[in-house]
N, C-alpha and C. Protein backbone atom coordinates (compact mmCIF):
# COMPACT_ATOMS: atom_id res chain seq x y z
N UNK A 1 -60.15 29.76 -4.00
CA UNK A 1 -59.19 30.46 -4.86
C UNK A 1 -58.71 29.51 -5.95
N UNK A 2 -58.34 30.28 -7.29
CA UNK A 2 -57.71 29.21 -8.48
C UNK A 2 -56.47 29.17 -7.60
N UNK A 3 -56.27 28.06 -8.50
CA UNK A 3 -54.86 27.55 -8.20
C UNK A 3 -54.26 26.89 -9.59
N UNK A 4 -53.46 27.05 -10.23
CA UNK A 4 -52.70 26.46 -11.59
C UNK A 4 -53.37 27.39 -12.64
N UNK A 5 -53.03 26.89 -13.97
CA UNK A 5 -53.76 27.32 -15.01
C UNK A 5 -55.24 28.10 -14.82
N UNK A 6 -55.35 29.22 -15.71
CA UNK A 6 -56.62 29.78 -15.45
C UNK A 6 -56.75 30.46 -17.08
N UNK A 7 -57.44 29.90 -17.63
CA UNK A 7 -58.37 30.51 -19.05
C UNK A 7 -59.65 30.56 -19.31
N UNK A 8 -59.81 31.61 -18.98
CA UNK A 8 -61.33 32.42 -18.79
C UNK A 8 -62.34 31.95 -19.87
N UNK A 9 -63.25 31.66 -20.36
CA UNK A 9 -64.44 31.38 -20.57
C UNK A 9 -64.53 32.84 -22.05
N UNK A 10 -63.97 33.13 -22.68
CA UNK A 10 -64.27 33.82 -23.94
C UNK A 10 -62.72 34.28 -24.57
N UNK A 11 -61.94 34.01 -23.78
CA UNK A 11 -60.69 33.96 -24.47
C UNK A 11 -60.28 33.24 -25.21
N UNK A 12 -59.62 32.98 -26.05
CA UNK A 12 -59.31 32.17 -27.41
C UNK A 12 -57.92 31.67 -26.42
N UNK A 13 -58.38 30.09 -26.65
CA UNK A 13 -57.09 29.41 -25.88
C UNK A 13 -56.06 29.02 -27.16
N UNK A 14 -54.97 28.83 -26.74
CA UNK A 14 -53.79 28.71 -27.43
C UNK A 14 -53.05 27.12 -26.72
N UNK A 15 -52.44 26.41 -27.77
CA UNK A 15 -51.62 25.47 -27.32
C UNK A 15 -50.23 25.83 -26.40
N UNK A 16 -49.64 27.09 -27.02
CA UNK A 16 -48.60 27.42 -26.35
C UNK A 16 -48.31 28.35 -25.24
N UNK A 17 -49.57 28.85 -24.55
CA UNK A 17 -49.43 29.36 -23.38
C UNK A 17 -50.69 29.51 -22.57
N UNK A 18 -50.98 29.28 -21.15
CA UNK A 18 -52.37 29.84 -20.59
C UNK A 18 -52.49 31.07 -20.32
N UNK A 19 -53.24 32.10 -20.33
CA UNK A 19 -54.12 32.97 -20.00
C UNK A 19 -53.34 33.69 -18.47
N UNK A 20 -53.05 32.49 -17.55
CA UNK A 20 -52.59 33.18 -16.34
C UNK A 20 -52.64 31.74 -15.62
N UNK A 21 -51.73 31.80 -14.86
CA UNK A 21 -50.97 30.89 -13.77
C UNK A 21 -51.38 31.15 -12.32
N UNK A 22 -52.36 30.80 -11.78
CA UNK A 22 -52.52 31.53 -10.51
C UNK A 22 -51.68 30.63 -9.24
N UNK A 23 -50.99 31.23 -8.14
CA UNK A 23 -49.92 30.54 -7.54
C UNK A 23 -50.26 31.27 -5.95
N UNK A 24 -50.28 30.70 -5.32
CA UNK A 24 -49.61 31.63 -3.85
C UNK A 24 -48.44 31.67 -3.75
N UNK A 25 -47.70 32.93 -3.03
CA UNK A 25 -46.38 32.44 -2.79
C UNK A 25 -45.57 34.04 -2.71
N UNK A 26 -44.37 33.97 -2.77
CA UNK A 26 -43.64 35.50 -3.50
C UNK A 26 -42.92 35.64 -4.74
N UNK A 27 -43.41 36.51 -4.99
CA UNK A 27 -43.13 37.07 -6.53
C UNK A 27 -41.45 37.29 -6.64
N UNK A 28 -41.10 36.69 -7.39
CA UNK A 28 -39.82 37.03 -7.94
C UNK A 28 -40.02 37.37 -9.55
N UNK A 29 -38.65 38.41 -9.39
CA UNK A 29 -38.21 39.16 -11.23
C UNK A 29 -37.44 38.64 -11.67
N UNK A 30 -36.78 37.99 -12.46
CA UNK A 30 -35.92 37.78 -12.79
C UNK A 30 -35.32 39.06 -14.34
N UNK A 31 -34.05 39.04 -13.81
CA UNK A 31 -33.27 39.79 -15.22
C UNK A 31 -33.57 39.52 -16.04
N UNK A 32 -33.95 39.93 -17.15
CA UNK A 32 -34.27 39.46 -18.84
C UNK A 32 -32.66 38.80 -19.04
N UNK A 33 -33.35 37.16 -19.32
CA UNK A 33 -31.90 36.20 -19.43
C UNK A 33 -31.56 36.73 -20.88
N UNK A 34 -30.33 35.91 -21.53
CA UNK A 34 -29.84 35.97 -22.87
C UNK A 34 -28.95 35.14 -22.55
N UNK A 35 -28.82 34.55 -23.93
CA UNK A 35 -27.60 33.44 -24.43
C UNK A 35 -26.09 34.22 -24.23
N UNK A 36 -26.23 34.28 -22.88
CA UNK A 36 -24.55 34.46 -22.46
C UNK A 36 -24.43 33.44 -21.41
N UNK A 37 -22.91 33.20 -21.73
CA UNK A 37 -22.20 31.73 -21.00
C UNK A 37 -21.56 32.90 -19.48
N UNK A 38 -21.01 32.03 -18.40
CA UNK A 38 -20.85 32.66 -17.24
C UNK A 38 -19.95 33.94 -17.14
N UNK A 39 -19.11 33.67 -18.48
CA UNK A 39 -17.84 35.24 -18.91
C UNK A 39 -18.85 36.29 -19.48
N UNK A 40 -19.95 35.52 -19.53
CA UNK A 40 -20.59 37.16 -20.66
C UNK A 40 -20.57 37.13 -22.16
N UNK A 41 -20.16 36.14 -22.57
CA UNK A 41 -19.65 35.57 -23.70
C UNK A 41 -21.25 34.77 -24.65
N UNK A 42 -21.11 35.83 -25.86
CA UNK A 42 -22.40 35.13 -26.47
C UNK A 42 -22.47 33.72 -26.99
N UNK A 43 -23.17 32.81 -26.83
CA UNK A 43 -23.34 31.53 -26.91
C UNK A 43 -24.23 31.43 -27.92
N UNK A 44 -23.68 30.59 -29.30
CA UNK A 44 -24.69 30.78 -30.76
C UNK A 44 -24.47 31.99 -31.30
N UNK A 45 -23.45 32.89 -31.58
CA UNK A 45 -23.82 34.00 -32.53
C UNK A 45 -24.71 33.58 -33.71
N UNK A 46 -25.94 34.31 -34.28
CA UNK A 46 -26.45 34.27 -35.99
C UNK A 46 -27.30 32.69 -35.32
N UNK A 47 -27.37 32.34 -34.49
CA UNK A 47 -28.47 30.87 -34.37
C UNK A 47 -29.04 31.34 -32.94
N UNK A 48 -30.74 31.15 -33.64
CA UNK A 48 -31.70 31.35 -33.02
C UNK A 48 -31.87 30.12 -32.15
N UNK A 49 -31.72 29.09 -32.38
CA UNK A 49 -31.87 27.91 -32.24
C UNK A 49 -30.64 27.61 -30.65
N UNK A 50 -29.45 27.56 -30.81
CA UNK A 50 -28.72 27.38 -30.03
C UNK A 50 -29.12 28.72 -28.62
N UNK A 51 -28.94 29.95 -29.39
CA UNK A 51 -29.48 31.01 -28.39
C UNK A 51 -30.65 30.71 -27.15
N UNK A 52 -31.52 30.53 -27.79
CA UNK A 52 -32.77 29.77 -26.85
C UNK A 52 -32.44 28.79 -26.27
N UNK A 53 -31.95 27.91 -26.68
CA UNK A 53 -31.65 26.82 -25.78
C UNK A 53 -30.52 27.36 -24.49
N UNK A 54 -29.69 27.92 -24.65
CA UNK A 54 -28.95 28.62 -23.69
C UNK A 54 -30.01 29.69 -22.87
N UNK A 55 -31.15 29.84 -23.61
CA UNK A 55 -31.75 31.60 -22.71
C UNK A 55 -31.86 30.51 -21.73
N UNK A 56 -32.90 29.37 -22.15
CA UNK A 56 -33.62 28.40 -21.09
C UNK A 56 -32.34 27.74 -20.22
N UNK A 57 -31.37 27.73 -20.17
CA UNK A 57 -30.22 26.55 -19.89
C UNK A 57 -30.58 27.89 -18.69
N UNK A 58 -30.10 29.19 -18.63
CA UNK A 58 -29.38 29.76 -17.91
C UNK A 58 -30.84 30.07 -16.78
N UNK A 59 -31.86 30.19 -17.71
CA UNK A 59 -33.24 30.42 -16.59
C UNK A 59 -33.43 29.39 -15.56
N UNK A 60 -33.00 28.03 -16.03
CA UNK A 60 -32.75 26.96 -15.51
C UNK A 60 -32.18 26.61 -14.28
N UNK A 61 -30.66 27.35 -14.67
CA UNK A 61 -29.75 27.35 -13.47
C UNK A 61 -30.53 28.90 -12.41
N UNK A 62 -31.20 29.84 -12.89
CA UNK A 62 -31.39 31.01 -11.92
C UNK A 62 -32.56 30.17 -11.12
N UNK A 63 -33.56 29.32 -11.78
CA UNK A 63 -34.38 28.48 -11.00
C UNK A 63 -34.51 27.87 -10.16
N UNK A 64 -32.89 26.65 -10.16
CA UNK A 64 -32.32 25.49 -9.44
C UNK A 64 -31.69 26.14 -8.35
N UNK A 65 -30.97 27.46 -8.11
CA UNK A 65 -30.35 28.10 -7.16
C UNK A 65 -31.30 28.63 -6.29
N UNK A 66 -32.71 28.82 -6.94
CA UNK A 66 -33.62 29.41 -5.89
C UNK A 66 -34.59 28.24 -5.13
N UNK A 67 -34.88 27.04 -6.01
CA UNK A 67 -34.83 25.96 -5.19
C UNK A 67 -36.14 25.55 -5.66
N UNK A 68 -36.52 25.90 -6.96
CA UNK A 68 -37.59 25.29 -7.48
C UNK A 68 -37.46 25.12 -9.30
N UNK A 69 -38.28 24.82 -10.10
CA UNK A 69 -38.60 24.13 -11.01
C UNK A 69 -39.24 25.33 -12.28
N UNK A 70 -39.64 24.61 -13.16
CA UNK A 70 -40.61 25.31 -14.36
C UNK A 70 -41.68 25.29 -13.62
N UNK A 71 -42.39 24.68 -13.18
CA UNK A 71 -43.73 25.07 -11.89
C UNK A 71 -43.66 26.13 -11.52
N UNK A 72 -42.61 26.67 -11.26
CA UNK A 72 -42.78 28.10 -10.37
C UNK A 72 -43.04 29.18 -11.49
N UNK A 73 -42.72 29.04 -12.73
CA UNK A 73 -42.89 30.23 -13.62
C UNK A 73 -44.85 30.57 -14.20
N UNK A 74 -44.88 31.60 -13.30
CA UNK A 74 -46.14 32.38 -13.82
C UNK A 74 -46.07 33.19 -15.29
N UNK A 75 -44.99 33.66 -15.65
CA UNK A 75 -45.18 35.03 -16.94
C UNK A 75 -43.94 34.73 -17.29
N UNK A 76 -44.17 34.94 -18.87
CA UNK A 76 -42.64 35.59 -19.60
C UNK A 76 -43.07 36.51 -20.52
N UNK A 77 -42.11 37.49 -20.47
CA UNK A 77 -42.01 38.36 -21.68
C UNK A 77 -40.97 37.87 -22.49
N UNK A 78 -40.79 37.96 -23.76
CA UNK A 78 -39.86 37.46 -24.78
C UNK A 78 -39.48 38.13 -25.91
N UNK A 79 -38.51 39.29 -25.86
CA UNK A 79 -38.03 39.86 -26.89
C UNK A 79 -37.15 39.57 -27.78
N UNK A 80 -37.52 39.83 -29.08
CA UNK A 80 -36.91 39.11 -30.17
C UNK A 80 -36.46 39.69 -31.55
N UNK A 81 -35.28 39.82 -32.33
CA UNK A 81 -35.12 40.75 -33.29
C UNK A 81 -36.38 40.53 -34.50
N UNK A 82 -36.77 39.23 -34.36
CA UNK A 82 -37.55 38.88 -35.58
C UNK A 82 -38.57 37.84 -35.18
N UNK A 83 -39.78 38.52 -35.73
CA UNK A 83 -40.92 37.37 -35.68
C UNK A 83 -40.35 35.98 -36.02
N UNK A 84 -39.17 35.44 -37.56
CA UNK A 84 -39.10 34.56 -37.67
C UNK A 84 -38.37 33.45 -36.47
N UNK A 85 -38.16 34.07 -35.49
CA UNK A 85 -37.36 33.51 -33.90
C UNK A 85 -38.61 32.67 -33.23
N UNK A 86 -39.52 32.84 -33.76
CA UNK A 86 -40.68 32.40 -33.01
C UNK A 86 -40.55 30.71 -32.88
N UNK A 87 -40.36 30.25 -33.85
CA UNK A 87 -40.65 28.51 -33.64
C UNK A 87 -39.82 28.25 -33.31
N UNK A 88 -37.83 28.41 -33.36
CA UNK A 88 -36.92 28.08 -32.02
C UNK A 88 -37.38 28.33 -30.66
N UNK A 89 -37.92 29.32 -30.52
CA UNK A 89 -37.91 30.12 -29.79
C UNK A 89 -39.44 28.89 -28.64
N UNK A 90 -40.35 28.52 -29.38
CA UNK A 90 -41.26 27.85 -29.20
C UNK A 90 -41.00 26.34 -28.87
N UNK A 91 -39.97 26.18 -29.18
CA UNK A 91 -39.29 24.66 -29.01
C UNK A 91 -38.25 24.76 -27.84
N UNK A 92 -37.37 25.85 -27.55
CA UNK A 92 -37.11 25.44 -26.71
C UNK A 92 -37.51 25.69 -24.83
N UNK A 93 -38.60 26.25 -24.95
CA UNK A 93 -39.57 26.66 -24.36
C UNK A 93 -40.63 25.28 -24.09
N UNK A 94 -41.00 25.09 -25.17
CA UNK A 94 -41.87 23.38 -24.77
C UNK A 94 -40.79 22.28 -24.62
N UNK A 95 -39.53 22.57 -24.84
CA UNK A 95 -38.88 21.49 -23.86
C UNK A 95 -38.22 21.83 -22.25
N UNK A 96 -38.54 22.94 -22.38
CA UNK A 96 -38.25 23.51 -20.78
C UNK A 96 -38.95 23.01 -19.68
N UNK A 97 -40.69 23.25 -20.60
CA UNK A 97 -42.01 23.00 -19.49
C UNK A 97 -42.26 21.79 -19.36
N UNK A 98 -41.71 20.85 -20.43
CA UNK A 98 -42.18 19.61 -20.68
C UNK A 98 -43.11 19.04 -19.58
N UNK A 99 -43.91 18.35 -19.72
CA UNK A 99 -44.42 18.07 -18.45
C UNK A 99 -45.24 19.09 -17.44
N UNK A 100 -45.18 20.44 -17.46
CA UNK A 100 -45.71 21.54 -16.71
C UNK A 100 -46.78 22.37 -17.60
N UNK A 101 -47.36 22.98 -16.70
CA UNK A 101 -48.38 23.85 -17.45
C UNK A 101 -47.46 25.35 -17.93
N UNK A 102 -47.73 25.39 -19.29
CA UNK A 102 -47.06 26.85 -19.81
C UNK A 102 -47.80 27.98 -19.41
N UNK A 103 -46.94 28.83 -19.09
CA UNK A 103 -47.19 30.09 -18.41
C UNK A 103 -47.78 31.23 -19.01
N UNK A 104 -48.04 32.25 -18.74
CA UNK A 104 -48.80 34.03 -19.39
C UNK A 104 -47.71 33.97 -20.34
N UNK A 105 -47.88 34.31 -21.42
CA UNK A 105 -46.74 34.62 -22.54
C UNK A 105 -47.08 35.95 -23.15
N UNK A 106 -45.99 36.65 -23.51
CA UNK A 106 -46.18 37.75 -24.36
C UNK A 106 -44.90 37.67 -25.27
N UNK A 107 -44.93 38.01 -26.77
CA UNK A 107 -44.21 38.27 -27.45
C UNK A 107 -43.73 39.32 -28.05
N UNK A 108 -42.72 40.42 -28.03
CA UNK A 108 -42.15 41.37 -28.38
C UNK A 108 -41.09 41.48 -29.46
N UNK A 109 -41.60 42.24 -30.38
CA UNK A 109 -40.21 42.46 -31.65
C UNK A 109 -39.99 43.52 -31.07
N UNK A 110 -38.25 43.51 -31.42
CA UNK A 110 -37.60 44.94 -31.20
C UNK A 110 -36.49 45.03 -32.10
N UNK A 111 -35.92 46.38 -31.80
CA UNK A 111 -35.14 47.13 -32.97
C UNK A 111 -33.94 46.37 -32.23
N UNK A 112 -33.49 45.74 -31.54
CA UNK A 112 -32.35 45.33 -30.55
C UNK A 112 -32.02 45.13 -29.59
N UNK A 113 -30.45 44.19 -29.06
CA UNK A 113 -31.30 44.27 -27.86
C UNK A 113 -29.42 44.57 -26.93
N UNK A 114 -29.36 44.55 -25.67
CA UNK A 114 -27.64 44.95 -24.85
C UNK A 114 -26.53 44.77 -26.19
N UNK A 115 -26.64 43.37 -26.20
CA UNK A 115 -25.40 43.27 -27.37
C UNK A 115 -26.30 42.90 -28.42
N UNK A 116 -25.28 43.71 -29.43
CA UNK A 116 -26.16 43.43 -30.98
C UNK A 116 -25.87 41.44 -31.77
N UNK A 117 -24.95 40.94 -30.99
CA UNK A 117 -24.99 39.71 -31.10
C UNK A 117 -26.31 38.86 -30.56
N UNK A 118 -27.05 39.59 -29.77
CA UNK A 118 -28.07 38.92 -29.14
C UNK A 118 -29.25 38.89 -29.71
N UNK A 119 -29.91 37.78 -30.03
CA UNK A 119 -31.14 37.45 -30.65
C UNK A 119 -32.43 37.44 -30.24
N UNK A 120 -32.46 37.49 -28.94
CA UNK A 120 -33.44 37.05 -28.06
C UNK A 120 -33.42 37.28 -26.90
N UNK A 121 -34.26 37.79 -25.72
CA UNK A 121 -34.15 37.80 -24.40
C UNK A 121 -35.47 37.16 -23.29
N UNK A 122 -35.78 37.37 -22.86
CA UNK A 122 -36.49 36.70 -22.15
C UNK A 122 -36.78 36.88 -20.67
N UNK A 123 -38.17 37.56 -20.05
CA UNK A 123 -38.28 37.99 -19.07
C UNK A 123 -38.92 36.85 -18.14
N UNK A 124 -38.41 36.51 -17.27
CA UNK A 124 -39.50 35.55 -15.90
C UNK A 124 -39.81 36.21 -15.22
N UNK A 125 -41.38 35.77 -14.38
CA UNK A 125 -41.82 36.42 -13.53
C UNK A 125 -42.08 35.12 -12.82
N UNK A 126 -41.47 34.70 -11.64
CA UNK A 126 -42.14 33.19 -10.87
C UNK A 126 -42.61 33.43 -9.35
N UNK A 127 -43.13 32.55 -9.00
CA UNK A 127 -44.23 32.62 -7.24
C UNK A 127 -43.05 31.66 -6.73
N UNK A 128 -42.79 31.72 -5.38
CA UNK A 128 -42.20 30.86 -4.75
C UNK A 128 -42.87 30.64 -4.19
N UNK A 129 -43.14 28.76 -3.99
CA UNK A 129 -44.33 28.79 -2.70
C UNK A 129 -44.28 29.56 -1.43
N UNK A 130 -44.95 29.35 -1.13
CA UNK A 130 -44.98 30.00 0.59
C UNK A 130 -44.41 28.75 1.25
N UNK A 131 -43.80 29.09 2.62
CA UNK A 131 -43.47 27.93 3.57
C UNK A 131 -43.71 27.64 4.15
């Protein structure tokens, strides 16, 4: 069986994400995060830049409570008001994985998103090992 990174043989590889993450383990969902602080309170209004860094801060902490790392993340979805969100959005993401293999990525524009202060959201999908 694969195990880690998996990019198939006619797919066009990309620097910023693999193809598919193959993992044993159980599947966890996580909530589509957003740059809200623990009140609910938007963190960065109008900055793409600060926003992301908070989506990742908070994916971070939902990670550390479950008792693993950026390793564990197989998939993200990533919705965004504007294509131009992409290279914050890309930075603070390669400083998340630093060191790890980047995960299935998909990118989504949308008309908006819970609060209209919000710039960005961000879906995880991670494997917990098995025990």
């Amino acid at each position: 069986m694969i195990s880690g990174p998996f990019n198939p043989a006619g797919l066009k590889r990309q620097s910023y994400y693999n193809h598919a993450i193959v993992r044993a383990g159980q599947p966890v969902f996580l909530t589509g995060q957003v740059a809200w602080d623990v009140e609910g309170q938007v963190v960065g209004k109008g900055d793409i830049d600060a926003q992301a860094l908070k989506i990742w801060e908070n994916i971070g902490l939902a990670l550390a409570d479950l008792g693993v790392g950026p390793q564990a993340v197989v998939k993200l979805t990533t919705y965004a008001l504007s294509r131009e969100a992409i290279p914050a959005l890309h930075r603070a993401r390669a400083a998340f994985f630093a060191g790890h293999p980047l995960p299935a990525s998909t990118f989504i524009v949308v008309a908006g998103l819970a609060d209209p202060e919000l710039l960005a959201e961000i879906d995880v999908t991670l494997i917990l090992p098995l025990n």
